[in-house]
Each structure stands twice: as structure tokens, then as C-alpha cells.
Protein backbone atom coordinates (compact mmCIF):
# COMPACT_ATOMS: atom_id res chain seq x y z
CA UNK A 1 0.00 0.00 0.00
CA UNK A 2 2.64 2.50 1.05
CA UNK A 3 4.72 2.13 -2.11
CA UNK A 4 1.31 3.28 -4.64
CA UNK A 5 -0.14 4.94 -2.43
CA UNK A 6 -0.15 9.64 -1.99
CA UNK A 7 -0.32 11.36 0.94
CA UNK A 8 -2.08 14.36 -0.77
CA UNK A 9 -5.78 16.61 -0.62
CA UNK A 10 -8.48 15.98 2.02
CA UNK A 11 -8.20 13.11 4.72
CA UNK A 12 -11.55 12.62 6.37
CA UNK A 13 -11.80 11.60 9.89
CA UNK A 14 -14.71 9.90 11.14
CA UNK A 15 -16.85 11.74 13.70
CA UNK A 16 -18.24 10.11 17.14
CA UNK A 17 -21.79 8.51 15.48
CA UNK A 18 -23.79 6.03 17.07
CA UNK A 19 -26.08 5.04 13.30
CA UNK A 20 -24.18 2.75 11.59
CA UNK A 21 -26.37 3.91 8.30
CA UNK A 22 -25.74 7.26 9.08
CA UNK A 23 -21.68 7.40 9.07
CA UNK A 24 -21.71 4.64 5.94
CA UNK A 25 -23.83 7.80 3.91
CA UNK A 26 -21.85 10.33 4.91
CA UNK A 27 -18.81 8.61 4.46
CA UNK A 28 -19.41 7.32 1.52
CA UNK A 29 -20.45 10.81 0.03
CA UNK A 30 -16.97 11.86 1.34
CA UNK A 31 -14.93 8.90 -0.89
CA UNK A 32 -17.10 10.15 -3.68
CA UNK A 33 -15.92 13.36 -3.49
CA UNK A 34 -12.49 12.74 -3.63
CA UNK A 35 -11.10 11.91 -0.02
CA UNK A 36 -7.71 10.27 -0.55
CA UNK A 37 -7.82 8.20 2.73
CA UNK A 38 -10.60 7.87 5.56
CA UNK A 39 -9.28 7.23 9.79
CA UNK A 40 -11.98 5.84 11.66
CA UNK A 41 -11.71 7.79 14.79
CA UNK A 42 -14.62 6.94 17.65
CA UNK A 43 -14.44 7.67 21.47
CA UNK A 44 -17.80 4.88 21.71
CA UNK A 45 -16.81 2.78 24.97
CA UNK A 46 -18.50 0.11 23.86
CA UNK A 47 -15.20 -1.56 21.63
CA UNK A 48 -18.31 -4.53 19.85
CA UNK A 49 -19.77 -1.37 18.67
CA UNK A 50 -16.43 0.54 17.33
CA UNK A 51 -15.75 -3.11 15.51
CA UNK A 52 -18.52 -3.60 13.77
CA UNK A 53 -18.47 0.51 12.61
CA UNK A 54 -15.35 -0.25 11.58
CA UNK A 55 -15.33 -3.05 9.65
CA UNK A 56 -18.36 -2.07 7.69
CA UNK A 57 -15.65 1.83 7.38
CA UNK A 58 -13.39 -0.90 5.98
CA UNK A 59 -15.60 -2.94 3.40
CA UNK A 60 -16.61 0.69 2.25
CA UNK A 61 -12.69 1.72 1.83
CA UNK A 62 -12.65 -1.59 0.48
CA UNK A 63 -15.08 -0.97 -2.42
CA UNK A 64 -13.53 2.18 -3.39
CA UNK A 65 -9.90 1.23 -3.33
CA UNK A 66 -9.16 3.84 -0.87
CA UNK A 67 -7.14 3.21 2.26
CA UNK A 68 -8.89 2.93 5.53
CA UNK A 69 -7.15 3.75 8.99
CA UNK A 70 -8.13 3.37 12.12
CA UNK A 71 -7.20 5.91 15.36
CA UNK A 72 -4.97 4.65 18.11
CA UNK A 73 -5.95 1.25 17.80
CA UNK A 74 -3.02 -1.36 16.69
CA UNK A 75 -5.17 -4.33 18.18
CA UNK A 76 -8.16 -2.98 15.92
CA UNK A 77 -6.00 -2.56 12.83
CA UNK A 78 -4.54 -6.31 13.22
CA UNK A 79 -7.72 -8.07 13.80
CA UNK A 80 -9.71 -6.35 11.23
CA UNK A 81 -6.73 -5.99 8.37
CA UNK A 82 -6.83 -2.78 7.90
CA UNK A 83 -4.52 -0.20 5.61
CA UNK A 84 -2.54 1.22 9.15
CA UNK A 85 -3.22 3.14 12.40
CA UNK A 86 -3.02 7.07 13.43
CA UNK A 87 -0.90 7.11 16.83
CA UNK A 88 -0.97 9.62 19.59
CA UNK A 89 1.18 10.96 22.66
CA UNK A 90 0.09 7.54 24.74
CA UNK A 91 0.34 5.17 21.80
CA UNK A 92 2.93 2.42 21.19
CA UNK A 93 6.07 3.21 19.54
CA UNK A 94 5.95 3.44 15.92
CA UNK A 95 9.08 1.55 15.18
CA UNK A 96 7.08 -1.40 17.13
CA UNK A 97 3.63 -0.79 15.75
CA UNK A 98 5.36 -1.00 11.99
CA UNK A 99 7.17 -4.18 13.58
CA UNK A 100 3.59 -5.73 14.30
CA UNK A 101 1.42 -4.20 11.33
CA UNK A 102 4.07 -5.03 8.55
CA UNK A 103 5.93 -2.69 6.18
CA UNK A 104 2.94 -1.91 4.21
CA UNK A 105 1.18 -0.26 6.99
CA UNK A 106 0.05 3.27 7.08
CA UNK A 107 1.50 4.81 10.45
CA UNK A 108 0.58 8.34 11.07
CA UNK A 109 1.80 10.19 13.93
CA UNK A 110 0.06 13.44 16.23
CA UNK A 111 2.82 15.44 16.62
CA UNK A 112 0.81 18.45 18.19
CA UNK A 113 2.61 21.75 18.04
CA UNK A 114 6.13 19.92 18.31
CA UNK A 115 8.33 20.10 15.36
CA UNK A 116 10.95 17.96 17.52
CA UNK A 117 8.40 14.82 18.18
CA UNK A 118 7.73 15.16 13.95
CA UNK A 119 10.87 14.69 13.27
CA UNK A 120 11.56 11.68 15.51
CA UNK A 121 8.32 10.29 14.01
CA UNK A 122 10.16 10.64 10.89
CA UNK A 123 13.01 8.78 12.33
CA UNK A 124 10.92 6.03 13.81
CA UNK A 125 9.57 5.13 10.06
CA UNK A 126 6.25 6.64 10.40
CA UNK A 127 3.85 7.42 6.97
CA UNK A 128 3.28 11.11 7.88
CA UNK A 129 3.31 13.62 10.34
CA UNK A 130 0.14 15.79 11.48
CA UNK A 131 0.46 19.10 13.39
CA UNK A 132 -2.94 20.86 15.27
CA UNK A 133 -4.95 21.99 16.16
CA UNK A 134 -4.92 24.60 13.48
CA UNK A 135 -8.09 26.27 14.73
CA UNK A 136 -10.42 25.98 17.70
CA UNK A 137 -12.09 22.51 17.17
CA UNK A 138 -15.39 21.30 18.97
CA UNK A 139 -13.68 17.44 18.55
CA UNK A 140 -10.62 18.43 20.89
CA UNK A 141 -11.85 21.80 23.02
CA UNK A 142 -8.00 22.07 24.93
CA UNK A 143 -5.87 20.59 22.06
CA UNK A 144 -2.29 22.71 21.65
CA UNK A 145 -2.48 25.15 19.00
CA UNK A 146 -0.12 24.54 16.18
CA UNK A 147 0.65 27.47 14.18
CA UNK A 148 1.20 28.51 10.11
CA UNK A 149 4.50 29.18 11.08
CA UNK A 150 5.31 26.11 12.19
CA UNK A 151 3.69 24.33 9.23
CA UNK A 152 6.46 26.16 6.92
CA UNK A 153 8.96 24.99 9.23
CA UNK A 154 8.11 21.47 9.39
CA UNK A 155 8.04 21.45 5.54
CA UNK A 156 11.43 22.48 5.12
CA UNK A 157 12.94 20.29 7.65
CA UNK A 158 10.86 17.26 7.15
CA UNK A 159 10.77 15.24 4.48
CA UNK A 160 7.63 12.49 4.77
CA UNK A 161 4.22 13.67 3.99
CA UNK A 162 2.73 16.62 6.79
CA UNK A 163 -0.84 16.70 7.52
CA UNK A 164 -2.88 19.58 9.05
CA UNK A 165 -5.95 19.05 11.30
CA UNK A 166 -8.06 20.53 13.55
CA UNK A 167 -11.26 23.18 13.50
CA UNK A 168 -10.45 23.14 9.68
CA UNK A 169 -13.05 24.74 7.51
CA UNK A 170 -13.63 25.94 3.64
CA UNK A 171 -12.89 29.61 5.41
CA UNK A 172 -10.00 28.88 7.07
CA UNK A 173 -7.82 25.81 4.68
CA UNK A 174 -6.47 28.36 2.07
CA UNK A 175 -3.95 29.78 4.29
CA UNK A 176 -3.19 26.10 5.81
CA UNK A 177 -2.82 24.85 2.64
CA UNK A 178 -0.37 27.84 1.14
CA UNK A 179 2.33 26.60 3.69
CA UNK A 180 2.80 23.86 1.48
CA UNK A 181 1.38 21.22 3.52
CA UNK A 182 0.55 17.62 1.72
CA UNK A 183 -3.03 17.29 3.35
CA UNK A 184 -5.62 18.48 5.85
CA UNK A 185 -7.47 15.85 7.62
CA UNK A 186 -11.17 17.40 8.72
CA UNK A 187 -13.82 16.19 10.64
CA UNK A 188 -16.92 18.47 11.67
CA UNK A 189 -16.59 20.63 8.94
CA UNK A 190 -17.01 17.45 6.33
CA UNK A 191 -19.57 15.42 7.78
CA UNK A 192 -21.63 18.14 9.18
CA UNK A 193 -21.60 20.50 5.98
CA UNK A 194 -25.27 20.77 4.37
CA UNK A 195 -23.56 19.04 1.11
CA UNK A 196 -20.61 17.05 1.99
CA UNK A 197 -19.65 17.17 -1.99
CA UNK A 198 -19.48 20.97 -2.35
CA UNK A 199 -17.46 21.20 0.98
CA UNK A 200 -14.72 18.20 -0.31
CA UNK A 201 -14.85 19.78 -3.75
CA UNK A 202 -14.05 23.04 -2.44
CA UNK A 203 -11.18 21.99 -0.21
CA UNK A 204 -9.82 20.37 -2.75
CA UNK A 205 -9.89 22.90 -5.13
CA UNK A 206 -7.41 24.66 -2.74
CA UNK A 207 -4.82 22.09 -4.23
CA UNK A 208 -4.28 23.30 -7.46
């Protein structure tokens, strides 16, 4: 997967939903409209419930040929087979996680507002590198702030694919996206945009 595969345009991230039919839609809509990867990102408790909404994610992904993620679960990733994992501050060390996952695995790494931690991701083997929150986001209230500054930074000292995320809207991405970043990964803005198509199409548009 890694060797075909671009880090590059919009990377949805799956909001907290408890109907199944609901997210599939929506998330479907968002493949359709040109996401290059989808992370399935849930804070449900109930881990029967984030399976089964993530394995049907998955068979969706599947269908499309687009690859499908999954947030700071390795034990998740390996059971189900999917594409890789996003890892945070607590998770397991990369250089592990690519041990147990396999070569091909998609490893991204949060690496906040900490050019330092990106470039030990970088080190460690992971996929890309994502710095936020960019903006005030209603998913993570008290997340750092990450600034354009250090976007530019990160892009001329790192050299694996950087991602932007957080409180990321069609107002807001031009100026993220002039740094020179490779992607922005959104969530509210995306699935809770009165046409999920015009949103993706306009963020994307921002590419060329």
C-alpha cells in the first residue's frame, strides 16, 4: 500500500456517530468526493460497537480502493486488516507498531505543536506527520495550538508527507494549505456540511 499509495488533498476523519447507516452515507459521500484516505476515529466505549463501525468503514474503503485507517488502535487494525493506524502521545512506539502491522502499513503520527516529536516520528519510520490543532475545534476543546509558522517549518525540515488538522473549515484551509502542507485531515466541517460534496470539492480545489 505505502509504495502506490499519496499522501495528498483531504483526509476525512470519522466523527463520534452512534447510526451505523448514518456514518456509511456520509462517508461514503466523502470517498465520492475525492477523499484520498478515511481514519476511523470513535471515542464509543462500547469496543463490539467501534468493531462492527469499523469493519463495515473498511468494506466501504474496500469498495472504493481507498485506504482505511483506524485511530490509536493497533489491536483494531490487526484483527480487522486494515490499511494502518493514526498514533498519539500515549500510543505504542511506531518503530514497534510497523514491527507488528508489517511494512505496508500506514502509520501516522500526532505530533501536536512539536516540530521535535515530527521529526523523531520521521526517524521512527512513520507514513506522515500531522500538526494541530490549526483552529479551535469542537472534537478536541484544549488541544495545543499549532501554528502557520510552524507548518512552513516542518516542511522544510521534514521530508515524509505533513498533515494539518483541527477546527479546519472551507474559510480557514487556504492559508493552511499555502504553507505547502501535503493534506488536511477534517472532521466536523465534512460530515456536518449541508452538502458534503461541495465542501470536499471546495477543499480540494485549494490544491491546485
Amino acid at each position: 500500500m505505502r509504495d502506490s499509495f499519496i499522501i495528498k488533498g483531504l483526509y476525512a476523519i470519522t466523527p463520534d456517530m452512534a447510526d451505523l447507516n448514518t456514518l456509511i452515507h456520509k462517508t461514503q459521500l466523502v470517498i465520492e468526493s475525492g477523499a484520498f484516505m478515511v481514519q476511523y476515529r470513535s471515542k464509543i466505549h462500547d469496543r463490539d460497537v467501534k468493531m462492527q463501525q469499523c469493519a463495515a468503514i473498511l468494506r466501504l474503503c474496500r469498495e472504493y480502493g481507498v485506504p482505511c485507517i483506524i485511530n490509536d488502535d493497533v489491536e483494531m487494525c490487526r484483527i480487522l486488516e486494515a490499511d494502518g493506524v493514526h498514533l498519539g502521545v500515549n500510543d505504542d512506539n511506531i518503530a514497534e507498531v510497523r514491527h507488528i502491522l508489517g511494512e505496508d502499513a500506514i502509520i501516522g503520527s500526532s505530533c501536536y505543536e512539536q516540530l521535535s516529536r515530527a521529526k523523531q516520528a520521521q526517524k521512527e519510520g512513520a507514513s506522515y506527520v500531522a500538526f494541530g490543532a490549526m483552529f479551535p475545534t469542537p472534537t478536541k476543546p484544549s488541544a495545543p495550538r499549532a501554528t502557520l509558522a510552524l507548518l512552513k517549518e516542518a516542511k522544510s525540515e521534514i521530508h515524509i508527507p505533513i498533515v494539518a488538522i483541527g477546527g479546519i473549515t472551507v474559510n480557514n484551509a487556504y492559508d493552511v494549505i499555502e504553507t505547502g502542507i501535503d493534506a488536511i485531515a477534517v472532521i466536523t466541517s465534512l460530515y456536518e456540511a449541508k452538502s458534503i460534496k461541495e465542501t470536499a470539492e471546495t477543499f480540494l480545489k485549494m490544491f491546485h
